[in-house]
N, C-alpha and C. Protein backbone atom coordinates (compact mmCIF):
# COMPACT_ATOMS: atom_id res chain seq x y z
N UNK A 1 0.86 -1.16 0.00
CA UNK A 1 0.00 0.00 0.00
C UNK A 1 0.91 1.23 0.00
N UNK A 2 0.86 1.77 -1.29
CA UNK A 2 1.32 3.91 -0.96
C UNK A 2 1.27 4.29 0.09
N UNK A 3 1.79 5.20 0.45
CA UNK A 3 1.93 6.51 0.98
C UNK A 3 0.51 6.98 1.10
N UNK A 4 -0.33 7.46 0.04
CA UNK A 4 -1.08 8.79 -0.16
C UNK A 4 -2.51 7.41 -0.15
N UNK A 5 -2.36 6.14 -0.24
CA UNK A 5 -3.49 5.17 -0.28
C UNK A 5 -3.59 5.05 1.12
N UNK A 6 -2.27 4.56 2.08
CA UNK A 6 -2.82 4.46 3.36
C UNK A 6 -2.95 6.32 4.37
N UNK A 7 -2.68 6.81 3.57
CA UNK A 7 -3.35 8.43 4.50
C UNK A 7 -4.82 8.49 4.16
N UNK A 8 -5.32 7.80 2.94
CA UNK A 8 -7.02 7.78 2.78
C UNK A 8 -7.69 7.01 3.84
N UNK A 9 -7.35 5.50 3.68
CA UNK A 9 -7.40 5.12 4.52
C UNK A 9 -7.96 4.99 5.84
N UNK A 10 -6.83 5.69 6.42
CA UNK A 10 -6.66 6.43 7.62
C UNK A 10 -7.32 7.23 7.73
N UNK A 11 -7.41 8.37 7.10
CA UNK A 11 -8.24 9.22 7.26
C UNK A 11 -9.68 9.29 7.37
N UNK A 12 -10.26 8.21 6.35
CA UNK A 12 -11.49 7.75 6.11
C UNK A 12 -11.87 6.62 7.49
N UNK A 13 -10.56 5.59 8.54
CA UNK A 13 -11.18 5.13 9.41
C UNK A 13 -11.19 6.40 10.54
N UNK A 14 -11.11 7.03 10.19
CA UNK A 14 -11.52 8.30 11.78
C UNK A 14 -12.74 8.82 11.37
N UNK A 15 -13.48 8.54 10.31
CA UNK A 15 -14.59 9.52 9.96
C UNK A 15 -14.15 10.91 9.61
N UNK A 16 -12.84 11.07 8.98
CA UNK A 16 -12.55 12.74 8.76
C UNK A 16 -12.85 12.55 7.22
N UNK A 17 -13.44 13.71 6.79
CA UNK A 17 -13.24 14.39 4.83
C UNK A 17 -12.26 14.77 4.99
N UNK A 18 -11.70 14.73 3.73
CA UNK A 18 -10.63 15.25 3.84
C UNK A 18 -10.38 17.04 3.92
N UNK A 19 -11.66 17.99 3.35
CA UNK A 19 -11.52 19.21 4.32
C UNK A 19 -11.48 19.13 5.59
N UNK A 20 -11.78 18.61 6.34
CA UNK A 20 -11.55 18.42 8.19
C UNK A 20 -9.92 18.32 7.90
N UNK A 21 -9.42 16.81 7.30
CA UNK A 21 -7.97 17.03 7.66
C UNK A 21 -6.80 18.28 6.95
N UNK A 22 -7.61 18.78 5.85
CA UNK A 22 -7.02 19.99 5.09
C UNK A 22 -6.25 21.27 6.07
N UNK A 23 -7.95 21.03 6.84
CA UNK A 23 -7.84 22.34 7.76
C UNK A 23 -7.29 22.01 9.14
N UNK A 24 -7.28 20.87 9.63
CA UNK A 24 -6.15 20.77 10.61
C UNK A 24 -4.90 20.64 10.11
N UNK A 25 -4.38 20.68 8.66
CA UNK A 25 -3.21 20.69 8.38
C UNK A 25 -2.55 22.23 8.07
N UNK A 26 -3.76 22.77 7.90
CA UNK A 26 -3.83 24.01 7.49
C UNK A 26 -3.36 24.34 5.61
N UNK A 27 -3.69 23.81 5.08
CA UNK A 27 -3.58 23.42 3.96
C UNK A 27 -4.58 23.65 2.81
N UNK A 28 -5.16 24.00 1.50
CA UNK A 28 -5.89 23.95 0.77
C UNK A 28 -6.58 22.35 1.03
N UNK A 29 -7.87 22.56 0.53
CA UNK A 29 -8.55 20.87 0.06
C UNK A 29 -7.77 20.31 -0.97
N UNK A 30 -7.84 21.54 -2.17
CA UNK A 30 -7.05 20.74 -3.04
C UNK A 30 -5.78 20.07 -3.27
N UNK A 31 -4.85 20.42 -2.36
CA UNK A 31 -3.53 20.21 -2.06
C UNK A 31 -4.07 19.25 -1.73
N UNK A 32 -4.18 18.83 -0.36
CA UNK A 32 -5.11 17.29 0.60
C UNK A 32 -4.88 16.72 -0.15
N UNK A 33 -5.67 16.97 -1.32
CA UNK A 33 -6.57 15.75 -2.30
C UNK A 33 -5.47 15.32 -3.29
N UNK A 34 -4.49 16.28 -3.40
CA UNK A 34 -3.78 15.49 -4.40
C UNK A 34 -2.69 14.64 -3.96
N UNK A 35 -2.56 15.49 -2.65
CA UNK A 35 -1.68 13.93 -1.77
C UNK A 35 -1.93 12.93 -2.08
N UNK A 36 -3.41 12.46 -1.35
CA UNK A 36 -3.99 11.69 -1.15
C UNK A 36 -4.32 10.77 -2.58
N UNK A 37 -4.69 11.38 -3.72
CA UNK A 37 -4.51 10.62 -5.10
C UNK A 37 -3.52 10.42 -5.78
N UNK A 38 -2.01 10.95 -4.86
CA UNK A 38 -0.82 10.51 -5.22
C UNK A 38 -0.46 11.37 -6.64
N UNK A 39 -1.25 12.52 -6.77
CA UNK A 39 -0.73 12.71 -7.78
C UNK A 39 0.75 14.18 -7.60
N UNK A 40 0.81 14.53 -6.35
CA UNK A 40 2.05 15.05 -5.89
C UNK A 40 3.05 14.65 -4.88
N UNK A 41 4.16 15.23 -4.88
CA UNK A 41 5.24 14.39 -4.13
C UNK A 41 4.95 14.55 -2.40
N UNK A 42 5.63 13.97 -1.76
CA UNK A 42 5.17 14.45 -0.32
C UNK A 42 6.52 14.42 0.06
N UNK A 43 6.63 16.38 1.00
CA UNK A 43 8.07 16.02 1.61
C UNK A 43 7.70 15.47 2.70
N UNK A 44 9.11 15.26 3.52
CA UNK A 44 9.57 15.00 4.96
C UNK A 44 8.57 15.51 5.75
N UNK A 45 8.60 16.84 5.59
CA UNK A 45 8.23 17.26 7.09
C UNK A 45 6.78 17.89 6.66
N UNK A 46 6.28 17.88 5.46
CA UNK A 46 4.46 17.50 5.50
C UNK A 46 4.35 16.43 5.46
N UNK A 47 5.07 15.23 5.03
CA UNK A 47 4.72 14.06 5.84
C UNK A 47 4.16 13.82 7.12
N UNK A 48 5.44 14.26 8.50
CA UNK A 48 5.77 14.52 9.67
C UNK A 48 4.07 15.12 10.33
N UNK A 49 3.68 15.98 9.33
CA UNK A 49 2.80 16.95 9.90
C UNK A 49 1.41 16.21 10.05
N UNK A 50 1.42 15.23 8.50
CA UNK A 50 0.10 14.53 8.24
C UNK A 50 -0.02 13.62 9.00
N UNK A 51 1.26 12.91 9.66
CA UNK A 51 0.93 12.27 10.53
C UNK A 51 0.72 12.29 11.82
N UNK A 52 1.29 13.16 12.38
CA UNK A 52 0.57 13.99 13.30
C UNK A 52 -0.52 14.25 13.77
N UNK A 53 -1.11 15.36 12.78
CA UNK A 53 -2.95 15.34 12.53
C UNK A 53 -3.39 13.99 12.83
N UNK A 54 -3.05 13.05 12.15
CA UNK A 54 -3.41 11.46 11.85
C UNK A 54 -3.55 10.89 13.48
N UNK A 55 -1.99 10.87 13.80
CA UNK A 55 -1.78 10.67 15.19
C UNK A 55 -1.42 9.02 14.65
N UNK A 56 -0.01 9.08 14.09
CA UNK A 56 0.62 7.73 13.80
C UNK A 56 2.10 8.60 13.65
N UNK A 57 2.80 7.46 13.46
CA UNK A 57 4.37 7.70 13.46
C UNK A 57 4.26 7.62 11.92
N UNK A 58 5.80 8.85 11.76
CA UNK A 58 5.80 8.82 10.37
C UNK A 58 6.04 7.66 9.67
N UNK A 59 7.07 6.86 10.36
CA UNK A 59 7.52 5.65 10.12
C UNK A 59 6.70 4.31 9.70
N UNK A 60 5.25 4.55 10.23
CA UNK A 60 4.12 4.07 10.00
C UNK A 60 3.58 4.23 8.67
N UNK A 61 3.47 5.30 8.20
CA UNK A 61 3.43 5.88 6.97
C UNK A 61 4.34 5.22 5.88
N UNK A 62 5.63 5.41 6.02
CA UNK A 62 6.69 5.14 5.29
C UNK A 62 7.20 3.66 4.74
N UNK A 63 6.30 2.65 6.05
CA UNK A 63 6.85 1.13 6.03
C UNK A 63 6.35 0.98 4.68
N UNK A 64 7.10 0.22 3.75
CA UNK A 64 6.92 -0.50 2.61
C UNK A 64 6.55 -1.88 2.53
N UNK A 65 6.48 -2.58 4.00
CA UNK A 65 6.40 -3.76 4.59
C UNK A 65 4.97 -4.38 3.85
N UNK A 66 5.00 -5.48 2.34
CA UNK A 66 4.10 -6.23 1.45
C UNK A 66 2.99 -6.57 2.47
N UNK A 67 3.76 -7.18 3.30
CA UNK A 67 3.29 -8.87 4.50
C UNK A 67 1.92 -7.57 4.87
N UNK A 68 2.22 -6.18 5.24
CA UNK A 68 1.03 -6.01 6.58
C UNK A 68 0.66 -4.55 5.73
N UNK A 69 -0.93 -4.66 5.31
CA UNK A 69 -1.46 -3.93 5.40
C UNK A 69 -1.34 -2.66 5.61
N UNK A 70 -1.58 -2.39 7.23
CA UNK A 70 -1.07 -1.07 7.81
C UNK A 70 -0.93 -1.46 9.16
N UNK A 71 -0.49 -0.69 9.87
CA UNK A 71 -0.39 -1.02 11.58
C UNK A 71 -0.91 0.64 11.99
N UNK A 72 -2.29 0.37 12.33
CA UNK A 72 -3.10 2.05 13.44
C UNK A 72 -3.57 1.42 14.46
N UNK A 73 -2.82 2.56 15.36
CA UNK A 73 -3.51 2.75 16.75
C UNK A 73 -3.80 3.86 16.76
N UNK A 74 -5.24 3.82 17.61
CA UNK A 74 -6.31 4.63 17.57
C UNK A 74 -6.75 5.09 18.90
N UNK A 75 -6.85 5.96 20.00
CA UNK A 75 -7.44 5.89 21.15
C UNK A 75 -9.03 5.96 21.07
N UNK A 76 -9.66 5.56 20.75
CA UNK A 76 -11.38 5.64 20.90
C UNK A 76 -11.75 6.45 21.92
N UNK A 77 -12.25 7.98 21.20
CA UNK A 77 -12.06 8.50 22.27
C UNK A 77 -14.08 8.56 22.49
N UNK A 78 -14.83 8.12 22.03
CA UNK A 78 -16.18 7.78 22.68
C UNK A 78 -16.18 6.84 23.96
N UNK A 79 -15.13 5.45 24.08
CA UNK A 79 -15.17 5.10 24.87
C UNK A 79 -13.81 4.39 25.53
N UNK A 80 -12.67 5.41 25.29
CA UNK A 80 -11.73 5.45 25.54
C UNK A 80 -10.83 4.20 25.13
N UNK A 81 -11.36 3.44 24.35
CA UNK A 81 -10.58 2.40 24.01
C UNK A 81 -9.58 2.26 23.36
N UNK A 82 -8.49 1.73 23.60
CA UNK A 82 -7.68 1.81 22.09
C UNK A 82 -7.73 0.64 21.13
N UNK A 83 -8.06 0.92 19.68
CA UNK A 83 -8.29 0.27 18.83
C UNK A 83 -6.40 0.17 18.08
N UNK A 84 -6.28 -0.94 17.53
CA UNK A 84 -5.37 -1.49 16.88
C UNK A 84 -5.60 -2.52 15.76
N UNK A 85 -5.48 -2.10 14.26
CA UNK A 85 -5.35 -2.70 13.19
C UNK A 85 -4.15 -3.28 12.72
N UNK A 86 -4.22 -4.13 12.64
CA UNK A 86 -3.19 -5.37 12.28
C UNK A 86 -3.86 -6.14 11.20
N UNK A 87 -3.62 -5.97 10.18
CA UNK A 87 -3.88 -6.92 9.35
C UNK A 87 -2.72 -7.58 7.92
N UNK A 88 -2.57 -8.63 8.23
CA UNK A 88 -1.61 -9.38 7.21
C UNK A 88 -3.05 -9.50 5.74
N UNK A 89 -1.92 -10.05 4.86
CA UNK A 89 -2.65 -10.37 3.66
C UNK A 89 -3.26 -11.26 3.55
N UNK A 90 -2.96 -12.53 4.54
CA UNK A 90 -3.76 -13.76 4.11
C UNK A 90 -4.65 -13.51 5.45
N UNK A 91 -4.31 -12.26 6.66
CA UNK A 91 -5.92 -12.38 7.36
C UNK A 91 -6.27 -11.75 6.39
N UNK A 92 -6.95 -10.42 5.81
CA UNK A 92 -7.10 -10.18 4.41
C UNK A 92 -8.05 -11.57 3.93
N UNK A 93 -7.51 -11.89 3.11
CA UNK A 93 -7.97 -13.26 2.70
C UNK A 93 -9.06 -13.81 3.27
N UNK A 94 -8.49 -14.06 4.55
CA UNK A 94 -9.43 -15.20 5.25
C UNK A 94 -10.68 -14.17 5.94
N UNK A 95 -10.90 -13.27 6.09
CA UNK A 95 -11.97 -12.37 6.20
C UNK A 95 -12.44 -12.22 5.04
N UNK A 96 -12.04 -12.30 4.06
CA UNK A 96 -12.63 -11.41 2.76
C UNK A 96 -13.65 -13.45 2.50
N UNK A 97 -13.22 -14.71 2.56
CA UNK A 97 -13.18 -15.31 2.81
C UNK A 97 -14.88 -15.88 3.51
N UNK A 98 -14.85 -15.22 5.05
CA UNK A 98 -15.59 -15.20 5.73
C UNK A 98 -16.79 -14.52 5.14
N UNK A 99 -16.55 -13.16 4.80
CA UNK A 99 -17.70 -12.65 4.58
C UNK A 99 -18.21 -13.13 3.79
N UNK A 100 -17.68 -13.66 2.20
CA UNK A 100 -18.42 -14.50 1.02
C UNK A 100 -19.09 -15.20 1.82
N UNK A 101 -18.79 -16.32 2.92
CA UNK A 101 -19.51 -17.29 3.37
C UNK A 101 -20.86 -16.47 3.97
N UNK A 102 -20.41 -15.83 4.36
CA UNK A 102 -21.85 -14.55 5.51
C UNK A 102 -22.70 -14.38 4.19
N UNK A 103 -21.95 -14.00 3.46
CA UNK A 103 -23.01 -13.28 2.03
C UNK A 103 -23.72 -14.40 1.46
N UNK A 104 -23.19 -15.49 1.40
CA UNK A 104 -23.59 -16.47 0.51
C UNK A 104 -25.09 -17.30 1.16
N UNK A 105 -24.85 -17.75 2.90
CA UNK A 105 -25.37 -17.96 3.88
C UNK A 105 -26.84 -16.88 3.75
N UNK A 106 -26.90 -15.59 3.91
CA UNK A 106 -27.87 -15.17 4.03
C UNK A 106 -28.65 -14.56 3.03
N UNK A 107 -27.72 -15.10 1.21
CA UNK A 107 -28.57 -15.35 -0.34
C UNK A 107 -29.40 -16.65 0.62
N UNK A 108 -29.06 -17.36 0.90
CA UNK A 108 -29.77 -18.61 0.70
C UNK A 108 -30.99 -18.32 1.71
N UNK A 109 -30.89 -17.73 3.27
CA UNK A 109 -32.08 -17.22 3.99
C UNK A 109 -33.05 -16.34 3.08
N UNK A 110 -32.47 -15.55 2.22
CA UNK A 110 -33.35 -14.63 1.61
C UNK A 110 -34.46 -15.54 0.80
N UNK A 111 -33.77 -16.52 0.26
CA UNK A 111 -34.81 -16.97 -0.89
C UNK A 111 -35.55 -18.07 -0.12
N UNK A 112 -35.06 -18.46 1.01
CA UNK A 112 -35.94 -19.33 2.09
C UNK A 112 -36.95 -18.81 2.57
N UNK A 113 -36.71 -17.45 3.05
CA UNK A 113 -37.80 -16.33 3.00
C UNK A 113 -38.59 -16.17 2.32
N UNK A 114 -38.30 -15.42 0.88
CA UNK A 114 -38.97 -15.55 -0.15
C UNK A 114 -40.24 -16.19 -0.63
N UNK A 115 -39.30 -17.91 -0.21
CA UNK A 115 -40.57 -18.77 -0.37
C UNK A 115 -41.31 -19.52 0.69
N UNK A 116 -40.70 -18.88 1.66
CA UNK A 116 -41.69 -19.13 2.65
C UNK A 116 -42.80 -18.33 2.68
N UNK A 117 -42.93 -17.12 2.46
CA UNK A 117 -44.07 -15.77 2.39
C UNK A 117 -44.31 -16.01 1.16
N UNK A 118 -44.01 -16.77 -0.05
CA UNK A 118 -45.31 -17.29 -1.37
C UNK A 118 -46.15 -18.30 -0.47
N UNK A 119 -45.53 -19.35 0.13
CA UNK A 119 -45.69 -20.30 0.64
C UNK A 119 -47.32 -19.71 1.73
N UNK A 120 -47.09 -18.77 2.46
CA UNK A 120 -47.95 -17.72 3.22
C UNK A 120 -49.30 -17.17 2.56
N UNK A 121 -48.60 -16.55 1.45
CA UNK A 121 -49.73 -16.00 0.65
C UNK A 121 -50.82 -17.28 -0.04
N UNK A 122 -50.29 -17.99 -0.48
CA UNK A 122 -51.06 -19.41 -0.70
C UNK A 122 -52.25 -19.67 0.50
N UNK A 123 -51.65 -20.14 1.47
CA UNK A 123 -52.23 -20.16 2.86
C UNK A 123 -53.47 -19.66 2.75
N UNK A 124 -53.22 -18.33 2.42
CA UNK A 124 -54.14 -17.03 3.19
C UNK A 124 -54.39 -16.71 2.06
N UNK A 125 -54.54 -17.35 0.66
CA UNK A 125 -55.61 -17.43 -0.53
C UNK A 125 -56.58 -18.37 -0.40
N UNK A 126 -56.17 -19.70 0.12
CA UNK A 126 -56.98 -21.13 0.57
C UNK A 126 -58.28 -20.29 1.90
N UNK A 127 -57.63 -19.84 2.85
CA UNK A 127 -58.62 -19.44 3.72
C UNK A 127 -59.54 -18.56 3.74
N UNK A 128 -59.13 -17.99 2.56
CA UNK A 128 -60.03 -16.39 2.04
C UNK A 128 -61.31 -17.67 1.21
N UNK A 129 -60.80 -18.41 0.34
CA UNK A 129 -61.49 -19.20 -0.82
C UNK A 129 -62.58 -19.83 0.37
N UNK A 130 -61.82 -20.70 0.82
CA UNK A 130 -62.86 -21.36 2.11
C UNK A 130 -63.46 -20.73 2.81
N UNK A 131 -63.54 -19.21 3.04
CA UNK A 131 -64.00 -18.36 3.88
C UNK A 131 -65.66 -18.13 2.80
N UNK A 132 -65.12 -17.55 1.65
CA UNK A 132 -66.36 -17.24 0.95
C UNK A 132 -67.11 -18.48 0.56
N UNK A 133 -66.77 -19.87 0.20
CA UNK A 133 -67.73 -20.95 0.19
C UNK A 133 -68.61 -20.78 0.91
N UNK A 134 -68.05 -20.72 2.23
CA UNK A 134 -69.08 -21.42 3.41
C UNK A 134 -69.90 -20.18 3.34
């Protein structure tokens, strides 16, 4: 992952736009934005700065490390927790993995559903029919 891919990222898991982080950088939007789409260089020490705002080490930023994703710590400050992302490529995988199974699992409830409420409406066509006979 880039540079300017994991500052989106990042930025996007705090709930900030990127005008929020513009203006704590003190910076144009548009500047922000072109960080962030990599389409300008980033020095040292607006690096330094973005991460800051961010509240990660620059070094965090900088790892080129394939194996991991990203490494954020986060203090949660609703309920003071600290959150920590760790993710390798094959967890990656094996979540991305999981959820197909979640997704796939609750295609199949849907159409169980589905035909269980035709299944319903039938029902409660028979009892309407038998209702007006009698």
């Amino acid at each position: 992952m880039q540079i300017h891919e994991k500052l989106r990222v990042m930025r996007q898991w705090k709930g900030w736009t990127q005008e929020a982080l513009a203006e704590k950088l003190g910076c144009a939007v548009n500047t922000y934005a072109k960080i962030e789409r990599g389409e300008t260089a980033i020095k040292l020490d607006k690096l330094e700065k973005i991460a800051h705002a961010i509240g990660v080490d620059t070094q965090e930023l900088i790892d080129t490390n394939d194996k991991t994703v990203f490494n954020f710590a986060e203090n949660c400050t609703h309920s003071n927790l600290a959150h920590t992302i760790l993710l390798t490529e094959a967890q990656c995988v094996q979540e991305l993995e999981k959820a197909h199974l979640i997704i796939d699992h609750q295609s199949k409830e849907i159409d169980w559903l589905k035909e269980e409420i035709s299944r319903l409406k039938e029902i409660i066509d028979l009892l309407k029919r038998a209702k007006t006979a009698i």
